[in-house]
C-alpha atoms as a PDB file:
ATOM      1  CA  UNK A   1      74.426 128.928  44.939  1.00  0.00           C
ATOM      2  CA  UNK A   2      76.968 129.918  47.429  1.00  0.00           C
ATOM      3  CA  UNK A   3      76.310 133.719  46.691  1.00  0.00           C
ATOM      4  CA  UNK A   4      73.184 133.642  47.034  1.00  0.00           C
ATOM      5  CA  UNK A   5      73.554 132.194  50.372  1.00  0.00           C
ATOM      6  CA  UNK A   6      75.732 134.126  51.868  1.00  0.00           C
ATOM      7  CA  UNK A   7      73.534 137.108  50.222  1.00  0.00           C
ATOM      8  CA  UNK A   8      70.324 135.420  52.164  1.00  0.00           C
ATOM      9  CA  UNK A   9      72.480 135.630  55.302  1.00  0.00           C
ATOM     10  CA  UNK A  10      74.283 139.081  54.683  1.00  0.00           C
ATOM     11  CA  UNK A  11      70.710 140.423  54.595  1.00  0.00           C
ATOM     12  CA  UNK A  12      69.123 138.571  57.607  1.00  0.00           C
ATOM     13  CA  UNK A  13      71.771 140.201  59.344  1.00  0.00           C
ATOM     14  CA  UNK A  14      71.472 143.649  58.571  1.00  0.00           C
ATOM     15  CA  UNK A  15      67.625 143.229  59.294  1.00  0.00           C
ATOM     16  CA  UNK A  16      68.174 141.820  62.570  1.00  0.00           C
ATOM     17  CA  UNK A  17      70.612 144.766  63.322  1.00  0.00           C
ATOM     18  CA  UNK A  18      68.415 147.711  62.223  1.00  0.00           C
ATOM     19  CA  UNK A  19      65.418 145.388  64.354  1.00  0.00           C
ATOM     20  CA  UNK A  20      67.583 145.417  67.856  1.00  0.00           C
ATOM     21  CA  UNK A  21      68.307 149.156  66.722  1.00  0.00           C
ATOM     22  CA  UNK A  22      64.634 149.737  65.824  1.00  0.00           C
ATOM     23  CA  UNK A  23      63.586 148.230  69.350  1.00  0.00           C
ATOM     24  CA  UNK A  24      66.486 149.941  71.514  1.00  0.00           C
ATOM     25  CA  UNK A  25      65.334 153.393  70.264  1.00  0.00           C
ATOM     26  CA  UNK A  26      61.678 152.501  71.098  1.00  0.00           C
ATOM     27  CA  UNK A  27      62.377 151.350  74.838  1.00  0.00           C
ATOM     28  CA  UNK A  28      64.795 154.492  75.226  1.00  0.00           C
ATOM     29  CA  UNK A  29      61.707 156.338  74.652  1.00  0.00           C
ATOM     30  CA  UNK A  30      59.205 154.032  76.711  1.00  0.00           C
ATOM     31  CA  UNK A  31      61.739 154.239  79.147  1.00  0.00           C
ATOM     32  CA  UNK A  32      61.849 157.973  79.506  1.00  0.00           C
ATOM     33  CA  UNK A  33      57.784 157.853  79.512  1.00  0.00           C
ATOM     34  CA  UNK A  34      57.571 155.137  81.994  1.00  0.00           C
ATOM     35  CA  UNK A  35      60.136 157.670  84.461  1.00  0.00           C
ATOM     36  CA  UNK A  36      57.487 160.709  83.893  1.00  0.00           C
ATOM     37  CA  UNK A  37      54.364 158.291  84.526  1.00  0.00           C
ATOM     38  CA  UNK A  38      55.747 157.235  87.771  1.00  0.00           C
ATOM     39  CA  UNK A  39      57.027 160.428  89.068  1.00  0.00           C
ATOM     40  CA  UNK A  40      60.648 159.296  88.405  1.00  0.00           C
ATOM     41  CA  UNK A  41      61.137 161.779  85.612  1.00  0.00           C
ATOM     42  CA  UNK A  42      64.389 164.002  87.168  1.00  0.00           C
ATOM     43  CA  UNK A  43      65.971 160.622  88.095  1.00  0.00           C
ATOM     44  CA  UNK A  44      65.859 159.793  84.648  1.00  0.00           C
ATOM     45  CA  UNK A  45      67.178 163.708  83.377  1.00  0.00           C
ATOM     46  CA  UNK A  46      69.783 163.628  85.787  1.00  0.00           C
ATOM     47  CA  UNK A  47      70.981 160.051  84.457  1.00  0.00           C
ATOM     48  CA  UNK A  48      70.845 161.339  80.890  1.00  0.00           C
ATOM     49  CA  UNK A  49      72.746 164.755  82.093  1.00  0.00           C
ATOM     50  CA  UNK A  50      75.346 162.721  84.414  1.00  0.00           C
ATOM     51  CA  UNK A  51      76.672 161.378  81.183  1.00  0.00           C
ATOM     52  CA  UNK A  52      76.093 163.937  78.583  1.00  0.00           C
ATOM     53  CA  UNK A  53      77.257 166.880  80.696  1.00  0.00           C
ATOM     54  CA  UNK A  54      80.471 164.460  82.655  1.00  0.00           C
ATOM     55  CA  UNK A  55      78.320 165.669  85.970  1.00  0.00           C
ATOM     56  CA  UNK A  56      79.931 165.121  89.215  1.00  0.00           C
ATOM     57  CA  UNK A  57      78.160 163.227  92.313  1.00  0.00           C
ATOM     58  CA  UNK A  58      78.259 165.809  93.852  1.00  0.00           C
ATOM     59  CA  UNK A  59      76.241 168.020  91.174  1.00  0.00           C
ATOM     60  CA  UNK A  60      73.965 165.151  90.822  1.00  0.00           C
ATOM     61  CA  UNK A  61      72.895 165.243  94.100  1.00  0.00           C
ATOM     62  CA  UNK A  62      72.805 169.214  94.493  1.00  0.00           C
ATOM     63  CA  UNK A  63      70.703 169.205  91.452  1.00  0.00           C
ATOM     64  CA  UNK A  64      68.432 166.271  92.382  1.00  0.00           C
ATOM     65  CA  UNK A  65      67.908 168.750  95.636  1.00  0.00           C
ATOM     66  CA  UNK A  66      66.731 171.922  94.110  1.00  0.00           C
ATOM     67  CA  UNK A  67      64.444 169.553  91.657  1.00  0.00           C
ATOM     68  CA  UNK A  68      63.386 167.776  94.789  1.00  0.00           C
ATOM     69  CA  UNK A  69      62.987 171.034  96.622  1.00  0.00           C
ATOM     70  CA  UNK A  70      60.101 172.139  94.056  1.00  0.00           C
ATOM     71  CA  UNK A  71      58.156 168.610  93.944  1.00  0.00           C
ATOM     72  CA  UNK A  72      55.269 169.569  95.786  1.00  0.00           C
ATOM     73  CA  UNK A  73      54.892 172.986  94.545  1.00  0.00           C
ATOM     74  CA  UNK A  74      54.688 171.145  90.559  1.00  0.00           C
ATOM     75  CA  UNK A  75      52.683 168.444  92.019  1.00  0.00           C
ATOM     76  CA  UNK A  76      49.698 170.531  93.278  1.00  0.00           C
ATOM     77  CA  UNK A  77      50.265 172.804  90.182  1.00  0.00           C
ATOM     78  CA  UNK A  78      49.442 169.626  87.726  1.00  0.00           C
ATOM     79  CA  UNK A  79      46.573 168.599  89.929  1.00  0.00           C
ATOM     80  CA  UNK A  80      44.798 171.784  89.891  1.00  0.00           C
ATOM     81  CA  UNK A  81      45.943 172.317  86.170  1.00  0.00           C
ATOM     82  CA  UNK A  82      44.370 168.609  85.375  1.00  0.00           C
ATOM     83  CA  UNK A  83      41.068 169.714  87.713  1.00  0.00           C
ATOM     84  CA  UNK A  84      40.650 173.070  85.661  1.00  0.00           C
ATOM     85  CA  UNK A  85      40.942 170.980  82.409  1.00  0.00           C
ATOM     86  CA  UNK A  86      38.359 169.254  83.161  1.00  0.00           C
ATOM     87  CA  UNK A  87      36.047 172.087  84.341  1.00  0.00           C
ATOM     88  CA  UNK A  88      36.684 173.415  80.845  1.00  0.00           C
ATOM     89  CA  UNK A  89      35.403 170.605  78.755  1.00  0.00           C
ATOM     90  CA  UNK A  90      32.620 170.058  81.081  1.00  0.00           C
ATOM     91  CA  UNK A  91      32.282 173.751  80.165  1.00  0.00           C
ATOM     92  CA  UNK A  92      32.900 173.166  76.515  1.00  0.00           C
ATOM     93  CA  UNK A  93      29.941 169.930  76.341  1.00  0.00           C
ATOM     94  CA  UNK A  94      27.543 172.234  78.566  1.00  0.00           C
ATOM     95  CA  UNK A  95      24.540 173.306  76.327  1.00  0.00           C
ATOM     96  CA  UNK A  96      24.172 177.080  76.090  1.00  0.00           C
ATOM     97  CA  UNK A  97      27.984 177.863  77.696  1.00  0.00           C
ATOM     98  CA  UNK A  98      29.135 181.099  76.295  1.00  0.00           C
ATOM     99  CA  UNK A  99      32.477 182.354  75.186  1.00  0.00           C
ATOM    100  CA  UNK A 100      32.755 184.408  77.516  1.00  0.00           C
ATOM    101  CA  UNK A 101      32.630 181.092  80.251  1.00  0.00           C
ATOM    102  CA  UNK A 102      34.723 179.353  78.456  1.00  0.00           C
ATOM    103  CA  UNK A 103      37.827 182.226  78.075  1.00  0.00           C
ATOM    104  CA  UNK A 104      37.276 183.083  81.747  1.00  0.00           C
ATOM    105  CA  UNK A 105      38.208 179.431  82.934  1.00  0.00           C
ATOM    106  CA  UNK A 106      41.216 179.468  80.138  1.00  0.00           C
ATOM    107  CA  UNK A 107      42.453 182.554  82.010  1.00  0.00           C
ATOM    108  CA  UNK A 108      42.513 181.079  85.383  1.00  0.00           C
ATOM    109  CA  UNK A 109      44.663 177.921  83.592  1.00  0.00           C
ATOM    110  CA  UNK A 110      46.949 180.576  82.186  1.00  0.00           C
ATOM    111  CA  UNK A 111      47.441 182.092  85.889  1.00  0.00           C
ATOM    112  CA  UNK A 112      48.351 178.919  87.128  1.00  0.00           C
ATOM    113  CA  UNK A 113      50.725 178.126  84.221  1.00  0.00           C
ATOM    114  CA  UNK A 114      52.296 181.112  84.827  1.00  0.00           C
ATOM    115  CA  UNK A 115      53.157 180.384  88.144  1.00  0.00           C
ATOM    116  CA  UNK A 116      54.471 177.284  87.468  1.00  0.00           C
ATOM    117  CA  UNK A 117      56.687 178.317  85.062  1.00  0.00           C
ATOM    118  CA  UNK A 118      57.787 181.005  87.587  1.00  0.00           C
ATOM    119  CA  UNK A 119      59.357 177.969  89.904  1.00  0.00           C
ATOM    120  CA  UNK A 120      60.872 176.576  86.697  1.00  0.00           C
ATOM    121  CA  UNK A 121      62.701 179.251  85.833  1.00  0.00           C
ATOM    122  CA  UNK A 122      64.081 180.043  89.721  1.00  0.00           C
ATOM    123  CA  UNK A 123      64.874 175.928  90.095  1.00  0.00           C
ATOM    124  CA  UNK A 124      66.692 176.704  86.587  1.00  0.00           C
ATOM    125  CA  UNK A 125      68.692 179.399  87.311  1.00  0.00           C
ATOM    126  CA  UNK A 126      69.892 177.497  90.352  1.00  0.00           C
ATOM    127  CA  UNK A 127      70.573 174.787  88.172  1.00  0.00           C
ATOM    128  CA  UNK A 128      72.553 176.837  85.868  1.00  0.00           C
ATOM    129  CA  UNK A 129      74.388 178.322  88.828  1.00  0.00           C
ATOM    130  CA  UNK A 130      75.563 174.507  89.668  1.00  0.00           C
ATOM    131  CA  UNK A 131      76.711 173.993  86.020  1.00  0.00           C
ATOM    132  CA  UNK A 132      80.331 174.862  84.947  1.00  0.00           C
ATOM    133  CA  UNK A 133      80.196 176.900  81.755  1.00  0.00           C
ATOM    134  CA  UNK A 134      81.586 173.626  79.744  1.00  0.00           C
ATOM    135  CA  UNK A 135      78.825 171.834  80.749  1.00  0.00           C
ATOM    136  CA  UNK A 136      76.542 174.554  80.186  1.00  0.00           C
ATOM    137  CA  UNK A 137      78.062 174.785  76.445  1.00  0.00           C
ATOM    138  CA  UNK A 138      77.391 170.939  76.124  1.00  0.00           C
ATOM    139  CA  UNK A 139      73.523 171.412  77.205  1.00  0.00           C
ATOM    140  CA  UNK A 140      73.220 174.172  75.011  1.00  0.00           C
ATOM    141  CA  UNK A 141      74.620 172.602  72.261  1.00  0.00           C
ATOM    142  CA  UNK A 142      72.527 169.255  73.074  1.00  0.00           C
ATOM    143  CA  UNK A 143      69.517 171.369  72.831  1.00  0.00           C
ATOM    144  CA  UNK A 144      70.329 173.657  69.276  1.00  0.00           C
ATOM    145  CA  UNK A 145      70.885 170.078  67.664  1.00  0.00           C
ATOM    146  CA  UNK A 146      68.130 168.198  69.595  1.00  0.00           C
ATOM    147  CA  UNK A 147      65.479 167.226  66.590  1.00  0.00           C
ATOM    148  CA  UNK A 148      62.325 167.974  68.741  1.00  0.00           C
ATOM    149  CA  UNK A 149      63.597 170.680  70.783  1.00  0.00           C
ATOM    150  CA  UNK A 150      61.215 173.859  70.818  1.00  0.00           C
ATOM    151  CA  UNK A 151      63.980 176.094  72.367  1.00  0.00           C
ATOM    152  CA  UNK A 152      66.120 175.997  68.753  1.00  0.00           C
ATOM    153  CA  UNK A 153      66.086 179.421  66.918  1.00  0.00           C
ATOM    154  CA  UNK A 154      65.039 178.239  63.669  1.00  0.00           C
END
């Protein structure tokens, strides 16, 4: 009777562990979400980065600068991106659109994206150049092992 106790108890334990594990990993990524929905989505990179890269304050605050530095630019890009969305499915649930109308509005949205990957890629070059190469190796490395990541050779 005793084993089967301590059995009954062995295994409410390892539930409750994998639960609190279960729900830690779920608010780690409703946290991350909740950042992005409220605009607060570099504050919560640069805490991820501070530890996984050993950042300084001081590169903390020089990269929260040239992210900062870009804000409007990326803000007026996703608003016009999220207007010319729009325009296409109104486009798309239009009877009688044609093709044509519909790839002429997708090239205007690949302009814009275009651009906006244009000030991503000077803001990351200037974030490289704040970097030290060991912390560059650590992001790199973060990013070939990172399950999701779409920048992995595969």
């Amino acid at each position: 009777m005793f084993k089967k106790k301590s059995l009954l108890y062995l295994l409410l334990a390892i539930v409750l562990v994998f639960s609190v594990a279960a729900v830690s990993i779920g608010y780690s990524a409703y946290k991350g979400y909740q950042c992005y929905s409220q605009g607060k989505i570099a504050d919560y990179i640069l805490e991820k980065w501070k530890t996984r890269l050993d950042l300084s304050d001081a590169q903390v605050v020089e990269i929260k600068t040239l992210i900062d530095s870009t804000k409007t630019t990326r803000q007026e890009a996703r608003d016009k991106l999220m207007s010319e969305r729009k325009v296409i499915a109104e486009l798309f649930f239009t009877e009688g659109s044609t093709k044509e109308e519909l790839q002429s509005e997708i090239i205007k949205i690949e302009n814009d994206v275009s651009e906006l990957m244009n000030t991503f890629a000077g803001v990351a070059v200037d974030i490289r150049n704040v970097l030290t190469p060991e912390q560059m190796g650590k992001l790199k490395e973060y990013y070939e092992n990172k399950n999701s990541c779409r920048f992995r050779s595969q």
